[in-house]
PDBML (XML) file of the C-alpha atoms, coordinates in Angstrom:
<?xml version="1.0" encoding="UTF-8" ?>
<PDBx:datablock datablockName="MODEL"
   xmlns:PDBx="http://pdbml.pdb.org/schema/pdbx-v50.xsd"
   xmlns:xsi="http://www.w3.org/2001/XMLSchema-instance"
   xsi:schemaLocation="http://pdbml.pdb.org/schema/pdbx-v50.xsd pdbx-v50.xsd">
   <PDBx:atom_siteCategory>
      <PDBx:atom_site id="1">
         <PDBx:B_iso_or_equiv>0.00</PDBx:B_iso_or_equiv>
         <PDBx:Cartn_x>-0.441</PDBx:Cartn_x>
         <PDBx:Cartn_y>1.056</PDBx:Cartn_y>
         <PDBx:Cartn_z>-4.768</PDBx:Cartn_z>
         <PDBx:auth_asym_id>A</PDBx:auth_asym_id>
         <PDBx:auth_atom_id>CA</PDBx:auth_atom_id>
         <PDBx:auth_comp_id>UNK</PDBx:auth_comp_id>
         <PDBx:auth_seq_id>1</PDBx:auth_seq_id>
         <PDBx:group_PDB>ATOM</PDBx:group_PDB>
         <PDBx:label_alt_id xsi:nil="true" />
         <PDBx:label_asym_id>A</PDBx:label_asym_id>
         <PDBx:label_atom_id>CA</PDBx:label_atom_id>
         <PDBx:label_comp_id>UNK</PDBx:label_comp_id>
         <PDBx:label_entity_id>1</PDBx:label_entity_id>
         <PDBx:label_seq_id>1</PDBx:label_seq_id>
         <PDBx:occupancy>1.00</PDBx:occupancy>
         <PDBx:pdbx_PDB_model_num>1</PDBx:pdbx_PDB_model_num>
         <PDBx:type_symbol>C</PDBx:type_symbol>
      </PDBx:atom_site>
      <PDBx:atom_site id="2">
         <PDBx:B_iso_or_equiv>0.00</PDBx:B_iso_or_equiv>
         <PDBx:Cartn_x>-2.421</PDBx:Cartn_x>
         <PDBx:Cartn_y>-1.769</PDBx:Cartn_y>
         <PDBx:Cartn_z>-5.590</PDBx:Cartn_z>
         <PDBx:auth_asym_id>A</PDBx:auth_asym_id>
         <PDBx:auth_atom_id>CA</PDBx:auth_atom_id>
         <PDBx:auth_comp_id>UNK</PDBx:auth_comp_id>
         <PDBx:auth_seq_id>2</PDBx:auth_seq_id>
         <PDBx:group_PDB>ATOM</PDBx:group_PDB>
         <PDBx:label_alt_id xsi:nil="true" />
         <PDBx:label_asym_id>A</PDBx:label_asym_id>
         <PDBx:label_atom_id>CA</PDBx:label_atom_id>
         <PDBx:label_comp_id>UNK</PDBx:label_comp_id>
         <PDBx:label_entity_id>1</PDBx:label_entity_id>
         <PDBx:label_seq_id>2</PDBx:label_seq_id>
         <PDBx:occupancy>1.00</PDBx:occupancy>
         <PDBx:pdbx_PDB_model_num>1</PDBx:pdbx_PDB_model_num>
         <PDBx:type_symbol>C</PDBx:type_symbol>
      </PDBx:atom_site>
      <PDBx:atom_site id="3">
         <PDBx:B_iso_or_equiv>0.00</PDBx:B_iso_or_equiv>
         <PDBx:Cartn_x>-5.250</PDBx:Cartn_x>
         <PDBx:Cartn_y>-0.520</PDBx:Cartn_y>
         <PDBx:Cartn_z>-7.599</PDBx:Cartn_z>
         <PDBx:auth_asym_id>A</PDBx:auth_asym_id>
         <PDBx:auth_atom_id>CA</PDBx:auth_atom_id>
         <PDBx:auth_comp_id>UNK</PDBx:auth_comp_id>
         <PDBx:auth_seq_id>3</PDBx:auth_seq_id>
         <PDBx:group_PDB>ATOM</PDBx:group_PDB>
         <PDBx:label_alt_id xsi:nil="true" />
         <PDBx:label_asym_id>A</PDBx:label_asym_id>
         <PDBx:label_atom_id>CA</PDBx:label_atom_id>
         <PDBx:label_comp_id>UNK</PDBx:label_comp_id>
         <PDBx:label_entity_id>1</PDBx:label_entity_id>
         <PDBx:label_seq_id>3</PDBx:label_seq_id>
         <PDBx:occupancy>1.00</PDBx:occupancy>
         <PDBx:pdbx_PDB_model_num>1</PDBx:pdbx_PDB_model_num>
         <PDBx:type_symbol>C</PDBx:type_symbol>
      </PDBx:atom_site>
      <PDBx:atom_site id="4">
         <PDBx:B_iso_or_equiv>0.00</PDBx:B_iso_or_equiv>
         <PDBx:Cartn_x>-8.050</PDBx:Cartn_x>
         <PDBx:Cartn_y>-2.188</PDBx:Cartn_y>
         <PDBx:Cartn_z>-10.097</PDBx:Cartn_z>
         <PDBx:auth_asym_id>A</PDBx:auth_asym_id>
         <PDBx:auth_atom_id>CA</PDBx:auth_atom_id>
         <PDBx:auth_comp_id>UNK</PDBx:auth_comp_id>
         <PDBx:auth_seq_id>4</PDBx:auth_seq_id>
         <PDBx:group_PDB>ATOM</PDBx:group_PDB>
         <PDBx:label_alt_id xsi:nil="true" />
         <PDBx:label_asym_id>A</PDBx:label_asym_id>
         <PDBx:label_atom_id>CA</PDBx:label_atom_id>
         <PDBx:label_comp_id>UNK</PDBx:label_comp_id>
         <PDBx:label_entity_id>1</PDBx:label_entity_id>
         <PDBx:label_seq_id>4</PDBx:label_seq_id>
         <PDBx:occupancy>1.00</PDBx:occupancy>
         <PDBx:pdbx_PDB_model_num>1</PDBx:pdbx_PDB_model_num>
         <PDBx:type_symbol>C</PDBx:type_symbol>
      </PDBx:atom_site>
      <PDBx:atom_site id="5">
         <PDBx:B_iso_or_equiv>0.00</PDBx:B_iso_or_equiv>
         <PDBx:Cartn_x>-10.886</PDBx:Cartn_x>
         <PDBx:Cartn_y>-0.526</PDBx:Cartn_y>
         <PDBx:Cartn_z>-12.521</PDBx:Cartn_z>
         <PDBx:auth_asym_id>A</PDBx:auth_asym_id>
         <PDBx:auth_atom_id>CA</PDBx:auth_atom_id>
         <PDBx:auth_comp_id>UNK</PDBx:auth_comp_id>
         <PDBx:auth_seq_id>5</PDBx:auth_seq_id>
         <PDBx:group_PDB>ATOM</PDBx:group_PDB>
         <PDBx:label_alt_id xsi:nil="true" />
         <PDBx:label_asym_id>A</PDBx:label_asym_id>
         <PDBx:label_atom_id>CA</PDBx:label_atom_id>
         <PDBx:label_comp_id>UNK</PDBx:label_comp_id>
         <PDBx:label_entity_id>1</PDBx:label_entity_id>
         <PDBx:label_seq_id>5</PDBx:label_seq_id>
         <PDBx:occupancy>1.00</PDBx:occupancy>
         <PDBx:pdbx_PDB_model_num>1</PDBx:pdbx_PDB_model_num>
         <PDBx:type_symbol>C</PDBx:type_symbol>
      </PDBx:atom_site>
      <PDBx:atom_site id="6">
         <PDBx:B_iso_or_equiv>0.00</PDBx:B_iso_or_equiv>
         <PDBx:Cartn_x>-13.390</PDBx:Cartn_x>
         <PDBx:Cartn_y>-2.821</PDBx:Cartn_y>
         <PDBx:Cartn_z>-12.426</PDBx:Cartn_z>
         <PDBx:auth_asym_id>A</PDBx:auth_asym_id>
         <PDBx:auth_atom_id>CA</PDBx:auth_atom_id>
         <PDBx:auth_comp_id>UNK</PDBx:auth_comp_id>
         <PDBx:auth_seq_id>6</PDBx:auth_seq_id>
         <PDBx:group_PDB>ATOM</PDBx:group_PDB>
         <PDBx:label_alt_id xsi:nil="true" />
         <PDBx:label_asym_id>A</PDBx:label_asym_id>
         <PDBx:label_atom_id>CA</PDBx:label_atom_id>
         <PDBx:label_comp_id>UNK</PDBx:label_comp_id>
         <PDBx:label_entity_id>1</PDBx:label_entity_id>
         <PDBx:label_seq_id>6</PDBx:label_seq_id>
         <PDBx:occupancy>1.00</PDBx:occupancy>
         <PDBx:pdbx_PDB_model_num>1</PDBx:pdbx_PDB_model_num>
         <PDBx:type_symbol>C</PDBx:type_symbol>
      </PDBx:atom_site>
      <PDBx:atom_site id="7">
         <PDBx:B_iso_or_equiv>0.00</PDBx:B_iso_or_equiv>
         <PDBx:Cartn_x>-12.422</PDBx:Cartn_x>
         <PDBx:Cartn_y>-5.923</PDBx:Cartn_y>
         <PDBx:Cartn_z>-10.421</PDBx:Cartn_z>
         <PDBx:auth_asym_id>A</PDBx:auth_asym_id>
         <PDBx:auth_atom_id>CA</PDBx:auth_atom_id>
         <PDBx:auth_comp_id>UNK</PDBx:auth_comp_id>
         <PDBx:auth_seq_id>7</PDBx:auth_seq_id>
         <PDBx:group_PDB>ATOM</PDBx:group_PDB>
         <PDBx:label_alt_id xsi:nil="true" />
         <PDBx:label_asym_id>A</PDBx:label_asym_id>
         <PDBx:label_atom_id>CA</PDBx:label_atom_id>
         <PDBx:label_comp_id>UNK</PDBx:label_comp_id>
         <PDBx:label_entity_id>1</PDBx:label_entity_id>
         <PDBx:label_seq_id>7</PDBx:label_seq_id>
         <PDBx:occupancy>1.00</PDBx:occupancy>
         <PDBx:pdbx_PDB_model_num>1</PDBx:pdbx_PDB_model_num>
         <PDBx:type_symbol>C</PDBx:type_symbol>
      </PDBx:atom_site>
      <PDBx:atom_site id="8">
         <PDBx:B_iso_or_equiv>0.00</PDBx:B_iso_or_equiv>
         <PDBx:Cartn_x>-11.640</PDBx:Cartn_x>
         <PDBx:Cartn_y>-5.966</PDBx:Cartn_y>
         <PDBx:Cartn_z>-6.502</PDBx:Cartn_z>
         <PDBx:auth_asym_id>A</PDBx:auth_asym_id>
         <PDBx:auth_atom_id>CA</PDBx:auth_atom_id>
         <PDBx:auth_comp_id>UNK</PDBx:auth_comp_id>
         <PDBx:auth_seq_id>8</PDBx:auth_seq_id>
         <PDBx:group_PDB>ATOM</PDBx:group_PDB>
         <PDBx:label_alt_id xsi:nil="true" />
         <PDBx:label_asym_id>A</PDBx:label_asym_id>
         <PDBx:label_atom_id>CA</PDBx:label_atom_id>
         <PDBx:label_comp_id>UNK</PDBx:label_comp_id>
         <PDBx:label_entity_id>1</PDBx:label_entity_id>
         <PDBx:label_seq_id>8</PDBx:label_seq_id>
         <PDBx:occupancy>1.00</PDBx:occupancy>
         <PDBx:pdbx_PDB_model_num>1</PDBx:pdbx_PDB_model_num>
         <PDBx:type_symbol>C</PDBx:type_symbol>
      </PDBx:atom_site>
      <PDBx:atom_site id="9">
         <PDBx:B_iso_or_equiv>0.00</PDBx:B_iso_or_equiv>
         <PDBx:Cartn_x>-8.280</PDBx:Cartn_x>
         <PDBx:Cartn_y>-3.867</PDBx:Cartn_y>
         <PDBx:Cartn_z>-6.096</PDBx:Cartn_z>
         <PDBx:auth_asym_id>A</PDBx:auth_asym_id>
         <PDBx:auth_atom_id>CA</PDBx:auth_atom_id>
         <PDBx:auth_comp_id>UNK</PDBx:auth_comp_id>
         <PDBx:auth_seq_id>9</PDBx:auth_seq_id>
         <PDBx:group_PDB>ATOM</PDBx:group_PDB>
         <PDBx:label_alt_id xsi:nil="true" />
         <PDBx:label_asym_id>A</PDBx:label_asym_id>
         <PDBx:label_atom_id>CA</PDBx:label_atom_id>
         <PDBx:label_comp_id>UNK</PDBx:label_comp_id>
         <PDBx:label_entity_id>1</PDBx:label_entity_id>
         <PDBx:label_seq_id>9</PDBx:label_seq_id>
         <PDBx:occupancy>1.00</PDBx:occupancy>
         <PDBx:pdbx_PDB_model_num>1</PDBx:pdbx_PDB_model_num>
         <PDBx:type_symbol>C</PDBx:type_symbol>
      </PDBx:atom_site>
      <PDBx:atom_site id="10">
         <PDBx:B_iso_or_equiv>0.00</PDBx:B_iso_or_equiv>
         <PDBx:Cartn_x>-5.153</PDBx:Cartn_x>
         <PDBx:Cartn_y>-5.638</PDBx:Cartn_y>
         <PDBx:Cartn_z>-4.753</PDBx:Cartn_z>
         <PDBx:auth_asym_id>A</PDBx:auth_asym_id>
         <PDBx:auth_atom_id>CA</PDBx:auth_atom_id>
         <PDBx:auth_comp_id>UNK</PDBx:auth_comp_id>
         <PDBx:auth_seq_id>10</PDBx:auth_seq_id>
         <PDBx:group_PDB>ATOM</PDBx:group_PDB>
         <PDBx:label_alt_id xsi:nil="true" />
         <PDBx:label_asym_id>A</PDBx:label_asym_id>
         <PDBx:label_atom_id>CA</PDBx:label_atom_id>
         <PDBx:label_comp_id>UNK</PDBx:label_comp_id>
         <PDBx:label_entity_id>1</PDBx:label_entity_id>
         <PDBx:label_seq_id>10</PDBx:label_seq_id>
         <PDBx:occupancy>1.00</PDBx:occupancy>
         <PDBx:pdbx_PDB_model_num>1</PDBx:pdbx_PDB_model_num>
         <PDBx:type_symbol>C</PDBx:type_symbol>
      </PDBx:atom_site>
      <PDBx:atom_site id="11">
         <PDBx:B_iso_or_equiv>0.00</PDBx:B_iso_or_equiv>
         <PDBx:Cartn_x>-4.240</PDBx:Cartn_x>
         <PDBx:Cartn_y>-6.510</PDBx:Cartn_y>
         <PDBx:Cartn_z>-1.266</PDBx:Cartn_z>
         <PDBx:auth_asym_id>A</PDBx:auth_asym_id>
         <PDBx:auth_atom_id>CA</PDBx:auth_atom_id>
         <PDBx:auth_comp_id>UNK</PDBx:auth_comp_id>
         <PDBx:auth_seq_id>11</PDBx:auth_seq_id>
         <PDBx:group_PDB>ATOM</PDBx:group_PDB>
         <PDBx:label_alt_id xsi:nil="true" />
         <PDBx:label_asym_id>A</PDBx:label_asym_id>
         <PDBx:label_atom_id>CA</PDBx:label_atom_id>
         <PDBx:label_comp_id>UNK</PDBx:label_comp_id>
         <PDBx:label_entity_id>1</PDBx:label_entity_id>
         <PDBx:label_seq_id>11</PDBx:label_seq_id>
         <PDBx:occupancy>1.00</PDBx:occupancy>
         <PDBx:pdbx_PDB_model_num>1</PDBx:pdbx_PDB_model_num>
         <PDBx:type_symbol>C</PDBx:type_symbol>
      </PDBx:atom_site>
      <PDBx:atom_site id="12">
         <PDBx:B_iso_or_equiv>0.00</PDBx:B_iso_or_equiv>
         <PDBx:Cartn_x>-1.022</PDBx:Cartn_x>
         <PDBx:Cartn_y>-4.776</PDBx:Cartn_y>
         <PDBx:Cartn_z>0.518</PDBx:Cartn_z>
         <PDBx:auth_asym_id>A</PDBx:auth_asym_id>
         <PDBx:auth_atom_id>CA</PDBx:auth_atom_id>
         <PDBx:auth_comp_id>UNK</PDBx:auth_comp_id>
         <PDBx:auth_seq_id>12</PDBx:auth_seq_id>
         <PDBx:group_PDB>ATOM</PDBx:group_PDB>
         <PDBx:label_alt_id xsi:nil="true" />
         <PDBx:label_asym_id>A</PDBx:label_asym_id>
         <PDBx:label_atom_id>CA</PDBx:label_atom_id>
         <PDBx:label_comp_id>UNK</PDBx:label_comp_id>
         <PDBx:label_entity_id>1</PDBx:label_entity_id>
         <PDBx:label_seq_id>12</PDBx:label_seq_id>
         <PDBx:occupancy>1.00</PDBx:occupancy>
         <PDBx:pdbx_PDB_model_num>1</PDBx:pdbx_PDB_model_num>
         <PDBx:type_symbol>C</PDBx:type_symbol>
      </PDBx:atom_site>
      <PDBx:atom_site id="13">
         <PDBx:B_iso_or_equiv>0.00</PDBx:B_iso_or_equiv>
         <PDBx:Cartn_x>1.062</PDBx:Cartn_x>
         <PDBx:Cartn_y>-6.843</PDBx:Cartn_y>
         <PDBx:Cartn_z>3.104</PDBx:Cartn_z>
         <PDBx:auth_asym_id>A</PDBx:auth_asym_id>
         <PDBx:auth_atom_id>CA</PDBx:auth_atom_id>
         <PDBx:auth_comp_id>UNK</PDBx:auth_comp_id>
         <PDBx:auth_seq_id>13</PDBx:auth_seq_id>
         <PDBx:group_PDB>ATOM</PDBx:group_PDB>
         <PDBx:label_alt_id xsi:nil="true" />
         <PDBx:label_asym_id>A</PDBx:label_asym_id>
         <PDBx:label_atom_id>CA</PDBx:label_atom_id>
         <PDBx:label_comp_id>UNK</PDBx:label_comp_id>
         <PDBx:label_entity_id>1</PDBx:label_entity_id>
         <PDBx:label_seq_id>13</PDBx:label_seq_id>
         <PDBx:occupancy>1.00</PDBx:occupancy>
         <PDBx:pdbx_PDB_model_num>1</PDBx:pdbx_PDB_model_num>
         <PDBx:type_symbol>C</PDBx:type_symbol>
      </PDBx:atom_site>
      <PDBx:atom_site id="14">
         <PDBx:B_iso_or_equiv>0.00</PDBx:B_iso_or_equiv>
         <PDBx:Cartn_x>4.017</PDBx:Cartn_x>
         <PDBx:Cartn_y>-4.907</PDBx:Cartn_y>
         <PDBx:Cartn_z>4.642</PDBx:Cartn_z>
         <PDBx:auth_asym_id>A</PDBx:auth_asym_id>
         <PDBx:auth_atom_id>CA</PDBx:auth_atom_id>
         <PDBx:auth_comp_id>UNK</PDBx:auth_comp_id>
         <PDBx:auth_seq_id>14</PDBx:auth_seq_id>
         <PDBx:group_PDB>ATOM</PDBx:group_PDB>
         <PDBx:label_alt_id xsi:nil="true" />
         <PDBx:label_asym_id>A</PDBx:label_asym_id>
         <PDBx:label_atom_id>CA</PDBx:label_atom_id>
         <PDBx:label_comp_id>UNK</PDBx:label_comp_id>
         <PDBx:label_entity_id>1</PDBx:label_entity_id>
         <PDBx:label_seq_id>14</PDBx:label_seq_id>
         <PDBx:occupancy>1.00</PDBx:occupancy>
         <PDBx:pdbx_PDB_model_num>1</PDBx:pdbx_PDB_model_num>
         <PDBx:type_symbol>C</PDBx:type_symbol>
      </PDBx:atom_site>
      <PDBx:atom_site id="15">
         <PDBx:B_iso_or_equiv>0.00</PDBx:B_iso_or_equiv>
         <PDBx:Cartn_x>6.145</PDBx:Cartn_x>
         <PDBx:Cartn_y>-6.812</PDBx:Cartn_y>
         <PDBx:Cartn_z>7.294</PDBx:Cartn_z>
         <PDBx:auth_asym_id>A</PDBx:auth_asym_id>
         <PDBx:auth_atom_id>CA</PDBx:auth_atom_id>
         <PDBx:auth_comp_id>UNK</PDBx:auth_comp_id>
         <PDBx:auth_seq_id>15</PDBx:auth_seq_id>
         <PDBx:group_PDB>ATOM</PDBx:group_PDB>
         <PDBx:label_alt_id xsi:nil="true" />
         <PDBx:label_asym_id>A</PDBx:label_asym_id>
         <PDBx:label_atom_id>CA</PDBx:label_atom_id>
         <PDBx:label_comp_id>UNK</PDBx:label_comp_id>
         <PDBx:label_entity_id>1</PDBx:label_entity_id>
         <PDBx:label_seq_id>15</PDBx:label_seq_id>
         <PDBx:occupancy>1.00</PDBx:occupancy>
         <PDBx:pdbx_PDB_model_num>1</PDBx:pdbx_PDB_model_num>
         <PDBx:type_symbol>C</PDBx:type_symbol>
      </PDBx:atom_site>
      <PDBx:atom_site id="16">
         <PDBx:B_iso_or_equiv>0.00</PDBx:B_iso_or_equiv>
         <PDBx:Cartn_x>8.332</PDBx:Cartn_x>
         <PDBx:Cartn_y>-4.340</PDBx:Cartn_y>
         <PDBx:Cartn_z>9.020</PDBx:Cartn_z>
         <PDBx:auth_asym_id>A</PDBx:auth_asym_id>
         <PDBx:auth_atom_id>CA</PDBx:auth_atom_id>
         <PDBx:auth_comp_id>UNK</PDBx:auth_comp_id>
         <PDBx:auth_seq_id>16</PDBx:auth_seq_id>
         <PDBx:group_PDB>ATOM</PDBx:group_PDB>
         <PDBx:label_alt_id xsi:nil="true" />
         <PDBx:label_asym_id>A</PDBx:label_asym_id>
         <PDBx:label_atom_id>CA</PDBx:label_atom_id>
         <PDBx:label_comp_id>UNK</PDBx:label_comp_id>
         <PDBx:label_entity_id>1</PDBx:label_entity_id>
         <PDBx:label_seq_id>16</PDBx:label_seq_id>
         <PDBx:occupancy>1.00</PDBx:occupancy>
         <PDBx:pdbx_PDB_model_num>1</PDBx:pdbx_PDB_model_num>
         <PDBx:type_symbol>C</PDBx:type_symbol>
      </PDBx:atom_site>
      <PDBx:atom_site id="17">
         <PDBx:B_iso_or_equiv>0.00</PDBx:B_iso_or_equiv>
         <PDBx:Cartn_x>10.326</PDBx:Cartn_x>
         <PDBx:Cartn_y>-3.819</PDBx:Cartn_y>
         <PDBx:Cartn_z>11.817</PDBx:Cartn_z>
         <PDBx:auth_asym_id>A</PDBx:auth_asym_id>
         <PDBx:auth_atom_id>CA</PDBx:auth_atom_id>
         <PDBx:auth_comp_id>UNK</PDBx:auth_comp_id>
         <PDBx:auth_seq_id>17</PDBx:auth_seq_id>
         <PDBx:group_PDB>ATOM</PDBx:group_PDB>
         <PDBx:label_alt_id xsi:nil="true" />
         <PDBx:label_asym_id>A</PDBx:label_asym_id>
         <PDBx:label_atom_id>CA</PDBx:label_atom_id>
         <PDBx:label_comp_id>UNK</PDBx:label_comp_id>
         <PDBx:label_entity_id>1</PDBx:label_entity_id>
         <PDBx:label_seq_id>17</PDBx:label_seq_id>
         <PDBx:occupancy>1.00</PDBx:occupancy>
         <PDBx:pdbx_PDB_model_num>1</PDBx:pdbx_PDB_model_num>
         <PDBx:type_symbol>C</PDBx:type_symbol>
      </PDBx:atom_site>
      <PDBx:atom_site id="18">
         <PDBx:B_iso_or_equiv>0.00</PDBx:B_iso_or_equiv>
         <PDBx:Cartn_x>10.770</PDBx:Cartn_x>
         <PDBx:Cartn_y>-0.213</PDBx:Cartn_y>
         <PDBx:Cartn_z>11.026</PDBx:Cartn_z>
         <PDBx:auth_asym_id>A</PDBx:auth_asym_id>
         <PDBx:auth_atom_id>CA</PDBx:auth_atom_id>
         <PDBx:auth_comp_id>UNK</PDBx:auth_comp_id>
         <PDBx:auth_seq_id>18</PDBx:auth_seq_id>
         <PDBx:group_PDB>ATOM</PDBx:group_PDB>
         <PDBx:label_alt_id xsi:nil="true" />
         <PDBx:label_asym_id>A</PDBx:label_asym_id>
         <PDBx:label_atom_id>CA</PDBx:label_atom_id>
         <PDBx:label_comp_id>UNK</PDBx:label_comp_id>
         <PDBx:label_entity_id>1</PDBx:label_entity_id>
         <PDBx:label_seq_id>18</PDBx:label_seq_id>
         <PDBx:occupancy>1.00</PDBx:occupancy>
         <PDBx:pdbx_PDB_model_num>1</PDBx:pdbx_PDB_model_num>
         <PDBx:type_symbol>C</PDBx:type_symbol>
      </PDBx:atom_site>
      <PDBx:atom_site id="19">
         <PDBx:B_iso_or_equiv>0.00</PDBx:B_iso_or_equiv>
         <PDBx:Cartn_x>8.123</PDBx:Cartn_x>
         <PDBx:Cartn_y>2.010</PDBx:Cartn_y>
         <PDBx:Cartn_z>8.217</PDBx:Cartn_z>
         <PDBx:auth_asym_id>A</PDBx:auth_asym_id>
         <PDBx:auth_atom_id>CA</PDBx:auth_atom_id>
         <PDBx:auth_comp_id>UNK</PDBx:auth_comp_id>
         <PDBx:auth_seq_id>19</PDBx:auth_seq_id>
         <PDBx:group_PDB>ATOM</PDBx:group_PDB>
         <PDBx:label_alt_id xsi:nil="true" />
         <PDBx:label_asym_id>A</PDBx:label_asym_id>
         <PDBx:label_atom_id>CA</PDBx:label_atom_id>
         <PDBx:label_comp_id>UNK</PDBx:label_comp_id>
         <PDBx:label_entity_id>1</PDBx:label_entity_id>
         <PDBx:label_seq_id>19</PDBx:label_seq_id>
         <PDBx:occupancy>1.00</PDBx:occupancy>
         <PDBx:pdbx_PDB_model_num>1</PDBx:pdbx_PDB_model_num>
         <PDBx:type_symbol>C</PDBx:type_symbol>
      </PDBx:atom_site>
      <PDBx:atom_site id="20">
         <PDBx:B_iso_or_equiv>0.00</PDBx:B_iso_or_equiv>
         <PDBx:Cartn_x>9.160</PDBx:Cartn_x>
         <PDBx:Cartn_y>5.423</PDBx:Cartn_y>
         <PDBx:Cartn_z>7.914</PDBx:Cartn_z>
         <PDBx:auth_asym_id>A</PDBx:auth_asym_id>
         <PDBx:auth_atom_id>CA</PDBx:auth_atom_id>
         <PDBx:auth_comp_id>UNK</PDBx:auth_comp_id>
         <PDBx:auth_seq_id>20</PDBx:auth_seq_id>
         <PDBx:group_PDB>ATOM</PDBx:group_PDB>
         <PDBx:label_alt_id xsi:nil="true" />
         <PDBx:label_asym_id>A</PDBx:label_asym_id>
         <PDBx:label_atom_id>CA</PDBx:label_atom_id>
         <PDBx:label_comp_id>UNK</PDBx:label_comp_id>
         <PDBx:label_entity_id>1</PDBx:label_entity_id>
         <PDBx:label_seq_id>20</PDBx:label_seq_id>
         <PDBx:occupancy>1.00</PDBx:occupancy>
         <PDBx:pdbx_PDB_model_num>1</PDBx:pdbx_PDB_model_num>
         <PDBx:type_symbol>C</PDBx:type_symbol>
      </PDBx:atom_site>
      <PDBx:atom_site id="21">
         <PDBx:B_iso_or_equiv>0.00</PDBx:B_iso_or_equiv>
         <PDBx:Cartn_x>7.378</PDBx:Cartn_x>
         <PDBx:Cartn_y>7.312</PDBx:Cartn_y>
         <PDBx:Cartn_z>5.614</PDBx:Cartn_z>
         <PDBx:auth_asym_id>A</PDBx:auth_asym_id>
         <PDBx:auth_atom_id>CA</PDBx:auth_atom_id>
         <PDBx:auth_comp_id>UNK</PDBx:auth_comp_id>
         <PDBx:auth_seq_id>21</PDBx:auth_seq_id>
         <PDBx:group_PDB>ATOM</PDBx:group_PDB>
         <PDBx:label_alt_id xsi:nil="true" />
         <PDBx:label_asym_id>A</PDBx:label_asym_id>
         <PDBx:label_atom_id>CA</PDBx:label_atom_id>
         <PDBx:label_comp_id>UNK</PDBx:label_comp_id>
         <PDBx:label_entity_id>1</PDBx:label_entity_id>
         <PDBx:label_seq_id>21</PDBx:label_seq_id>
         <PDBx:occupancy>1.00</PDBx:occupancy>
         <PDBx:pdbx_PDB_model_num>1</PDBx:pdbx_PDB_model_num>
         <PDBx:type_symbol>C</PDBx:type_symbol>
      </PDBx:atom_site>
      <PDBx:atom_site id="22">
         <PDBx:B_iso_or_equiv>0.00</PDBx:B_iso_or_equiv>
         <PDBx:Cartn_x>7.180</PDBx:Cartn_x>
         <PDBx:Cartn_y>11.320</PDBx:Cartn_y>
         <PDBx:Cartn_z>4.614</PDBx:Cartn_z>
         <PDBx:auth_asym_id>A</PDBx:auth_asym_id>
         <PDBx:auth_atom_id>CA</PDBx:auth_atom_id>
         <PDBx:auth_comp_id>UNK</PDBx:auth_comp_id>
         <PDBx:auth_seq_id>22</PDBx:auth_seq_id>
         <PDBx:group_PDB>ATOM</PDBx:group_PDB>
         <PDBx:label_alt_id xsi:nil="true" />
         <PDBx:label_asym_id>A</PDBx:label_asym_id>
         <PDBx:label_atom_id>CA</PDBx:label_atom_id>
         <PDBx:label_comp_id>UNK</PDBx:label_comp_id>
         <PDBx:label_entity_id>1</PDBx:label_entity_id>
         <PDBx:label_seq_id>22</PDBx:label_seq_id>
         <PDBx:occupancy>1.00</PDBx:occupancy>
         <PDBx:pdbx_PDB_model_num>1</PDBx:pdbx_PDB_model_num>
         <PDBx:type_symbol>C</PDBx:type_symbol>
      </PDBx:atom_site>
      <PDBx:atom_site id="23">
         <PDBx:B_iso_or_equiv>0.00</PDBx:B_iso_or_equiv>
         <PDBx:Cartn_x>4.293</PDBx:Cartn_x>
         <PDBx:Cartn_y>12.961</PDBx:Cartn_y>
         <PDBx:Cartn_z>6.275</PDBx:Cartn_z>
         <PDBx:auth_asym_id>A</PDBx:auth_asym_id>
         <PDBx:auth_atom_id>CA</PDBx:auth_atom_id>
         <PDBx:auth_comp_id>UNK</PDBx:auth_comp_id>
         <PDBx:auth_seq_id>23</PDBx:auth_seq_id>
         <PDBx:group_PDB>ATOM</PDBx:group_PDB>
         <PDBx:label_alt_id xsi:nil="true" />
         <PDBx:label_asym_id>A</PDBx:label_asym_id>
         <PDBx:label_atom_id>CA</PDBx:label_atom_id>
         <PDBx:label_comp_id>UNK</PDBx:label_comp_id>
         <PDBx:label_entity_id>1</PDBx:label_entity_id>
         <PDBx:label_seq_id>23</PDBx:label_seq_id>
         <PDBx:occupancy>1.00</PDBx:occupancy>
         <PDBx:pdbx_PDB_model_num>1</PDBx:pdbx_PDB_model_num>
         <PDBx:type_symbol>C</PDBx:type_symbol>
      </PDBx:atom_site>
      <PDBx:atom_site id="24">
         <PDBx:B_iso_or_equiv>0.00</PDBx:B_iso_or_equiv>
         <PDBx:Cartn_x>2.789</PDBx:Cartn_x>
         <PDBx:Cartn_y>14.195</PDBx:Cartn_y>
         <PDBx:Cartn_z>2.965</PDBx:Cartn_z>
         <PDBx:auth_asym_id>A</PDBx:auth_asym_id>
         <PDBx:auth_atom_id>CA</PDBx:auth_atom_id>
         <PDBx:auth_comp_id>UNK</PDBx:auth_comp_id>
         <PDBx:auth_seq_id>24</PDBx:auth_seq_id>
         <PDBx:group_PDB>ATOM</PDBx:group_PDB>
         <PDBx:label_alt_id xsi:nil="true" />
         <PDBx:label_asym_id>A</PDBx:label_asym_id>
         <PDBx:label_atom_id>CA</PDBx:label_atom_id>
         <PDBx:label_comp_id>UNK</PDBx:label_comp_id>
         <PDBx:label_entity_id>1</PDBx:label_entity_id>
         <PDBx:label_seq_id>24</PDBx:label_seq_id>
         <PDBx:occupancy>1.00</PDBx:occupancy>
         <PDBx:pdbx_PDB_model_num>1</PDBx:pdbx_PDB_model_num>
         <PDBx:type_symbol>C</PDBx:type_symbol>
      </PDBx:atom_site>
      <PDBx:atom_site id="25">
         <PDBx:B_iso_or_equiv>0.00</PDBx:B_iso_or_equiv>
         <PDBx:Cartn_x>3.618</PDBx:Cartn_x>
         <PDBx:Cartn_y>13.162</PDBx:Cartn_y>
         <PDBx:Cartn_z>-0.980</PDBx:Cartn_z>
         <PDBx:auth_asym_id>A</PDBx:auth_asym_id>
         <PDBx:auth_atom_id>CA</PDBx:auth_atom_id>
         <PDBx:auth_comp_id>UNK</PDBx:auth_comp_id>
         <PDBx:auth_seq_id>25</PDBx:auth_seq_id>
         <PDBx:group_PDB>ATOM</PDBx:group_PDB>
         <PDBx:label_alt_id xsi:nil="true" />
         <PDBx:label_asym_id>A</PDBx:label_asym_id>
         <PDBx:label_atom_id>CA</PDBx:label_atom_id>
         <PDBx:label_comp_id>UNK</PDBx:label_comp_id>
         <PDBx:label_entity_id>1</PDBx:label_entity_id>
         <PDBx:label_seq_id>25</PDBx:label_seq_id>
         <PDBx:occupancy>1.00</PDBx:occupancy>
         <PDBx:pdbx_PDB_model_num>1</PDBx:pdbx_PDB_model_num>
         <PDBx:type_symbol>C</PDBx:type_symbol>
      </PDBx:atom_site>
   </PDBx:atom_siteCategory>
</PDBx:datablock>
């Protein structure tokens, strides 16, 4: 997470060659 309050929130860069992630949670 890359989150702000007031201000523009944060950018996310994943480079993967595999992204396995849990269906929910």
């Amino acid at each position: 997470i890359a989150n702000a309050e007031g201000g523009n929130g944060g950018n996310i860069n994943l480079n993967t060659q595999a992204l396995i992630q849990s269906v929910s949670g």
